[in-house]
C-alpha atoms as a PDB file:
ATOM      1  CA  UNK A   1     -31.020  19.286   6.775  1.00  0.00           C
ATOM      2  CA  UNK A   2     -29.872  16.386   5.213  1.00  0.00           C
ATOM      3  CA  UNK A   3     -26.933  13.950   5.596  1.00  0.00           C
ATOM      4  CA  UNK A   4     -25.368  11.772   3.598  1.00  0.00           C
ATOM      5  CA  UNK A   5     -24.025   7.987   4.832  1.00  0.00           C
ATOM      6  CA  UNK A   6     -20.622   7.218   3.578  1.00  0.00           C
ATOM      7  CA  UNK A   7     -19.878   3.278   3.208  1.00  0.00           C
ATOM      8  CA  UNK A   8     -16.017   4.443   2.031  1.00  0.00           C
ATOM      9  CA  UNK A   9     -13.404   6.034   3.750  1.00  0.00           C
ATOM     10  CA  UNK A  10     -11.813   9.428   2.350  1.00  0.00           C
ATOM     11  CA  UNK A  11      -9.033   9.620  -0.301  1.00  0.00           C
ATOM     12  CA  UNK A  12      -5.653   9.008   1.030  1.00  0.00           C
ATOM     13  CA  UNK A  13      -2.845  10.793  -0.893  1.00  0.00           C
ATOM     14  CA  UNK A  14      -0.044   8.869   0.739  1.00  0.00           C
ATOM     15  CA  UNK A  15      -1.441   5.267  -0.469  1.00  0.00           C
ATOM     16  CA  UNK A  16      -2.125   7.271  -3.763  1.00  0.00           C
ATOM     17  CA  UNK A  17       1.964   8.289  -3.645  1.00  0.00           C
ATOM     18  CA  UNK A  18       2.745   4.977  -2.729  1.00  0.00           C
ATOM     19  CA  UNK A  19       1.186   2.946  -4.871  1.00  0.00           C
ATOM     20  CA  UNK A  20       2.365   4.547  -7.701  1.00  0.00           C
ATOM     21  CA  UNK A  21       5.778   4.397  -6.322  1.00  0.00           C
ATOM     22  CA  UNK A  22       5.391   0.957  -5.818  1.00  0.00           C
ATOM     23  CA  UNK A  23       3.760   0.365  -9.349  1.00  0.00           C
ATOM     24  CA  UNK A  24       7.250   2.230 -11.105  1.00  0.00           C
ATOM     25  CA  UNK A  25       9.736   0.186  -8.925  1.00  0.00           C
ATOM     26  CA  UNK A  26       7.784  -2.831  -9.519  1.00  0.00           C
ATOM     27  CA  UNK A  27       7.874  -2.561 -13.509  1.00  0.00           C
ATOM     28  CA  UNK A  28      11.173  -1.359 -13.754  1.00  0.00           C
ATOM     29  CA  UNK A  29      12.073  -4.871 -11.779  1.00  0.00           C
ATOM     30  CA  UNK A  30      10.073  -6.674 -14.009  1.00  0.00           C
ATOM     31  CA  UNK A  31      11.507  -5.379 -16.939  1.00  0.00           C
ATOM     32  CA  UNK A  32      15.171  -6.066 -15.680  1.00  0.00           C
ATOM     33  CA  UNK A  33      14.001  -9.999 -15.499  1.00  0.00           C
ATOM     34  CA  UNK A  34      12.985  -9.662 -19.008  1.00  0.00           C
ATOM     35  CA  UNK A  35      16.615  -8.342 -20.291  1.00  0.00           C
ATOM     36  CA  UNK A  36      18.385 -10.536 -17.679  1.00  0.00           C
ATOM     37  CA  UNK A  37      16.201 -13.743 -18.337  1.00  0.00           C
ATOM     38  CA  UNK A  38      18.646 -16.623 -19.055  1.00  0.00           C
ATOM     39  CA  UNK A  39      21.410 -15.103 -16.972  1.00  0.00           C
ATOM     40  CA  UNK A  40      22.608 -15.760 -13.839  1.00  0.00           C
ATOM     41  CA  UNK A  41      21.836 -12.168 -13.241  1.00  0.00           C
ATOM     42  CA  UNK A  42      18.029 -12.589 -13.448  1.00  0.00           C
ATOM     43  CA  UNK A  43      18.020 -15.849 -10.510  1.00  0.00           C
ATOM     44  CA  UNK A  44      16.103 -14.973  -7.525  1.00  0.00           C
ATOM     45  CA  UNK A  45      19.324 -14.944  -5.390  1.00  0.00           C
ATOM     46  CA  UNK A  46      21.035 -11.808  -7.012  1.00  0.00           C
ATOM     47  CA  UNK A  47      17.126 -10.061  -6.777  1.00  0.00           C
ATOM     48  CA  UNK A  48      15.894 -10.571  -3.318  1.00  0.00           C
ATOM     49  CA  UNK A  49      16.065  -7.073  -2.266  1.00  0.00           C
ATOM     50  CA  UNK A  50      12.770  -6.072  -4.488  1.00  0.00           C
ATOM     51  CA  UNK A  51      10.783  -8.653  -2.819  1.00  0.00           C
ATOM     52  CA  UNK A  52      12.338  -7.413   0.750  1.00  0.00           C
ATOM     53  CA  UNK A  53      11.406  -3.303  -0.490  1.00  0.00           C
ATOM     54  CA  UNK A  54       8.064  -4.274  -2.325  1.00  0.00           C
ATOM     55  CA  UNK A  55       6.729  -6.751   0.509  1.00  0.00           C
ATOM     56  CA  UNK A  56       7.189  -3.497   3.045  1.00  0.00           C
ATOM     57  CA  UNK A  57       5.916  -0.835   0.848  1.00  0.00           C
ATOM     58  CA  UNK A  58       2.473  -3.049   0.808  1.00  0.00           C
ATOM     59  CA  UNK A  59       2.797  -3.712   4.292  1.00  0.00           C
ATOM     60  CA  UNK A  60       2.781  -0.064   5.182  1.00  0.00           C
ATOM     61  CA  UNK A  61      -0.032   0.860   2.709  1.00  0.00           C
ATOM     62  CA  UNK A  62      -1.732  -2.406   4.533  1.00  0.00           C
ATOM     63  CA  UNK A  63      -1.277  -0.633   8.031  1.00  0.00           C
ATOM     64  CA  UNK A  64      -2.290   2.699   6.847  1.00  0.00           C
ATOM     65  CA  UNK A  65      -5.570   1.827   5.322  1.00  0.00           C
ATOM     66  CA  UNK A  66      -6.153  -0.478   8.252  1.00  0.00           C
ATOM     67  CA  UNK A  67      -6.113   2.305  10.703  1.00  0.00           C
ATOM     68  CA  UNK A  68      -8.863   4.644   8.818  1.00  0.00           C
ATOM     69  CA  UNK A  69     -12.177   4.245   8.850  1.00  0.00           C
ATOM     70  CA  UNK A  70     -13.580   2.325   6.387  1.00  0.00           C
ATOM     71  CA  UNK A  71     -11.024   1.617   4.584  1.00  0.00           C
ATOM     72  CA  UNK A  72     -11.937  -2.292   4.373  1.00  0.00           C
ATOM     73  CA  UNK A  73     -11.918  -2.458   0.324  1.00  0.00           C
ATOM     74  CA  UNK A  74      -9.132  -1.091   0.223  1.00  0.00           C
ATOM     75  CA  UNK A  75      -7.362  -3.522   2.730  1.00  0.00           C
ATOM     76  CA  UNK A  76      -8.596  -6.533   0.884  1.00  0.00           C
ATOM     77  CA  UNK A  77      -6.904  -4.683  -2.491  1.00  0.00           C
ATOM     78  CA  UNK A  78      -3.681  -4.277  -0.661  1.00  0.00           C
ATOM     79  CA  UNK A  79      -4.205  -8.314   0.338  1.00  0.00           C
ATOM     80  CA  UNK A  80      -4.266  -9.323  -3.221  1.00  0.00           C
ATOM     81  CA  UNK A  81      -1.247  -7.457  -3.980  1.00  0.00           C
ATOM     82  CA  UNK A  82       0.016  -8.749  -1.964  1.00  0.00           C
ATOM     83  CA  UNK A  83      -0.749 -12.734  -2.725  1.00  0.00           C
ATOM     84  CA  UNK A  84       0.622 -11.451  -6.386  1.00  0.00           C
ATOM     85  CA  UNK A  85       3.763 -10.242  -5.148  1.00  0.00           C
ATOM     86  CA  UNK A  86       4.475 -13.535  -2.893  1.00  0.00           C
ATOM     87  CA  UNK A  87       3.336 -15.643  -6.126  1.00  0.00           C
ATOM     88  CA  UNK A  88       5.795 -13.647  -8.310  1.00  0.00           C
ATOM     89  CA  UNK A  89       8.925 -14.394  -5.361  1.00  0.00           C
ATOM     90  CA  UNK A  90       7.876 -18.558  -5.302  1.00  0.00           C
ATOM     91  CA  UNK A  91       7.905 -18.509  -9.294  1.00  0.00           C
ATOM     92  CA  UNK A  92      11.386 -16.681  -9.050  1.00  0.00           C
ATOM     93  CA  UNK A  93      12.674 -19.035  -6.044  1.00  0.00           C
ATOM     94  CA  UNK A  94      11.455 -21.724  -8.340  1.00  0.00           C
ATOM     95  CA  UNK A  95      12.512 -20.958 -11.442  1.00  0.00           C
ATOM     96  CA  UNK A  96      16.632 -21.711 -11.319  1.00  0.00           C
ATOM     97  CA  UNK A  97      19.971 -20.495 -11.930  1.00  0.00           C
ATOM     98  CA  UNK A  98      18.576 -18.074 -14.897  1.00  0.00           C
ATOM     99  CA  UNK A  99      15.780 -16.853 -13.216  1.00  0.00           C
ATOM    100  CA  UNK A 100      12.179 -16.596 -14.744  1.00  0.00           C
ATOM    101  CA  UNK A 101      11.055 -16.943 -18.522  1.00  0.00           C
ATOM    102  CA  UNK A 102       9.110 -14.608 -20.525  1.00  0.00           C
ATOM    103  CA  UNK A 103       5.338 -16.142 -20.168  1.00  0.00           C
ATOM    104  CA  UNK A 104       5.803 -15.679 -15.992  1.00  0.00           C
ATOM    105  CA  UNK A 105       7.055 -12.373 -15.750  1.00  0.00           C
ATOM    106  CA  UNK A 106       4.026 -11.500 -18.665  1.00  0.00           C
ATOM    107  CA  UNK A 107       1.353 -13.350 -16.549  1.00  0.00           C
ATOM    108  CA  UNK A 108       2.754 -11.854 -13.261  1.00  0.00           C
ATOM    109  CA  UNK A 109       2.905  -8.365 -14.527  1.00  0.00           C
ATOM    110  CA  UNK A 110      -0.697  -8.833 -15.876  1.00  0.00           C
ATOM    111  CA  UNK A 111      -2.274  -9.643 -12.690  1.00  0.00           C
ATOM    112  CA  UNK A 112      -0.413  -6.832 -10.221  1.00  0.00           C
ATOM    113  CA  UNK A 113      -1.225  -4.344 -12.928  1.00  0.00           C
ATOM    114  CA  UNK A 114      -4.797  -5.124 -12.097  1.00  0.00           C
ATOM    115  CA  UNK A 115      -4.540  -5.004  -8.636  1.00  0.00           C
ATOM    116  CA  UNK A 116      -3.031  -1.750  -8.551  1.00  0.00           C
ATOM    117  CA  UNK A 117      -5.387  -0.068 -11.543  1.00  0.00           C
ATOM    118  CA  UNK A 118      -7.935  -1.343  -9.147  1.00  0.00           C
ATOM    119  CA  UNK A 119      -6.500   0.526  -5.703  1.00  0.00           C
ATOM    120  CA  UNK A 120      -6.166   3.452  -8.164  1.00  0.00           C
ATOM    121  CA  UNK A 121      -9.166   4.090  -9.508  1.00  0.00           C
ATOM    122  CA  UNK A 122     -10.710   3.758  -6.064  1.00  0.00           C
ATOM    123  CA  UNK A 123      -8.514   6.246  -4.393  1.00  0.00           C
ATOM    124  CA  UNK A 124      -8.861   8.659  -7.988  1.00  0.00           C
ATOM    125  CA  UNK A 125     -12.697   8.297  -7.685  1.00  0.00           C
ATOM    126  CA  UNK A 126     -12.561   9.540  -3.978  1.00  0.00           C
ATOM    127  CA  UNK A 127     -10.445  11.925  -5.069  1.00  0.00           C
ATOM    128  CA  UNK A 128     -12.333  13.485  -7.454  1.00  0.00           C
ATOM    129  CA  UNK A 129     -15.185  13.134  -5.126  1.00  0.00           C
ATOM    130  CA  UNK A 130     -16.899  10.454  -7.183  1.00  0.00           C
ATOM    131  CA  UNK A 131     -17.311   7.657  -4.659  1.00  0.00           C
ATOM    132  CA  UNK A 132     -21.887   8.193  -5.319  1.00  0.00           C
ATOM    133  CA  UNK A 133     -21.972   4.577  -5.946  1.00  0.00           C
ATOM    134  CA  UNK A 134     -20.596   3.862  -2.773  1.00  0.00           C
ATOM    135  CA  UNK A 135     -22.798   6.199  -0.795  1.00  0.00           C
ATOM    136  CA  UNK A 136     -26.667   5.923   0.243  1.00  0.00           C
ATOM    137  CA  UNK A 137     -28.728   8.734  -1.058  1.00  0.00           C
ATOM    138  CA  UNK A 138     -29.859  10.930   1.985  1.00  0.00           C
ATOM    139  CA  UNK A 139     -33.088   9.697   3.758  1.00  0.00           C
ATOM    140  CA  UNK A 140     -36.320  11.659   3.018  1.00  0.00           C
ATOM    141  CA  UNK A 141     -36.566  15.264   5.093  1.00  0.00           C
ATOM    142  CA  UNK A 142     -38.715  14.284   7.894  1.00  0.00           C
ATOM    143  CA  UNK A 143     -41.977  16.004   7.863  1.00  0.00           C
ATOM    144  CA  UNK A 144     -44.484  17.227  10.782  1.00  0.00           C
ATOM    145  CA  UNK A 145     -47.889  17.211  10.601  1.00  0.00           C
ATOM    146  CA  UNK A 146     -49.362  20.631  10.978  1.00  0.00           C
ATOM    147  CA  UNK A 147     -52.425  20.656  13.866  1.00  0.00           C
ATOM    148  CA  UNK A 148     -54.358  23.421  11.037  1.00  0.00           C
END
């Protein structure tokens, strides 16, 4: 009988759920900065309750993937989201009365798209049941010697 070694926890469909949740609130922010840049309307002060909803939603997929067994990548994913997120508020809190300019929001958008692709296609591949590269291929069937 063989066995196989797994070096990667299972699929999760909640972090699945929530990251895609997560990925829809977070461009639908992003593109209200873009129509709003230049207003008052788009200055971190009148947005502060994205950062508050998007800084938990990460925490919670943080927690969850902390608590399974390893689940390690998919912790240090959830890190760099979070770093993006955090870079995206101190470019807002930064950026004055009208709130950020095209180039950030681009450049911001760019990089939390890649985290999140990233998380994605990880919990996709376990999904589908494609996680091979991450797995050891099962050790040789042990073998007695016969006394013939």
């Amino acid at each position: 009988m063989a066995c196989t070694l797994r070096l990667i926890g299972e699929y999760d469909e909640v972090i699945d759920r929530s990251l895609t949740e997560f990925q829809q609130k977070t461009e639908a922010f992003l593109s209200r900065l873009e129509l709003a840049q230049g207003t008052p309307q788009a200055a971190f002060d009148k947005n502060t309750d994205f950062y508050t909803e998007a800084a938990a939603a990460i925490n919670t997929m943080r927690v969850r993937a902390n608590a399974q067994p390893k689940k390690e990548i998919l912790v240090e994913q959830l890190d760099l989201l979070k770093k993006s997120l955090e870079d995206l508020k101190k470019l807002h809190q930064l950026a004055g009365p009208n709130g950020l300019t095209q180039g950030p929001i681009e450049d911001i958008r760019s990089a939390m798209e890649t985290h999140i692709e990233s998380i994605l296609k990880l919990e996709l591949a376990l999904k589908r049941g494609k996680n091979s590269a991450r797995m050891l291929p099962p050790p040789p069937a042990l073998t007695t010697a016969s006394g013939d």
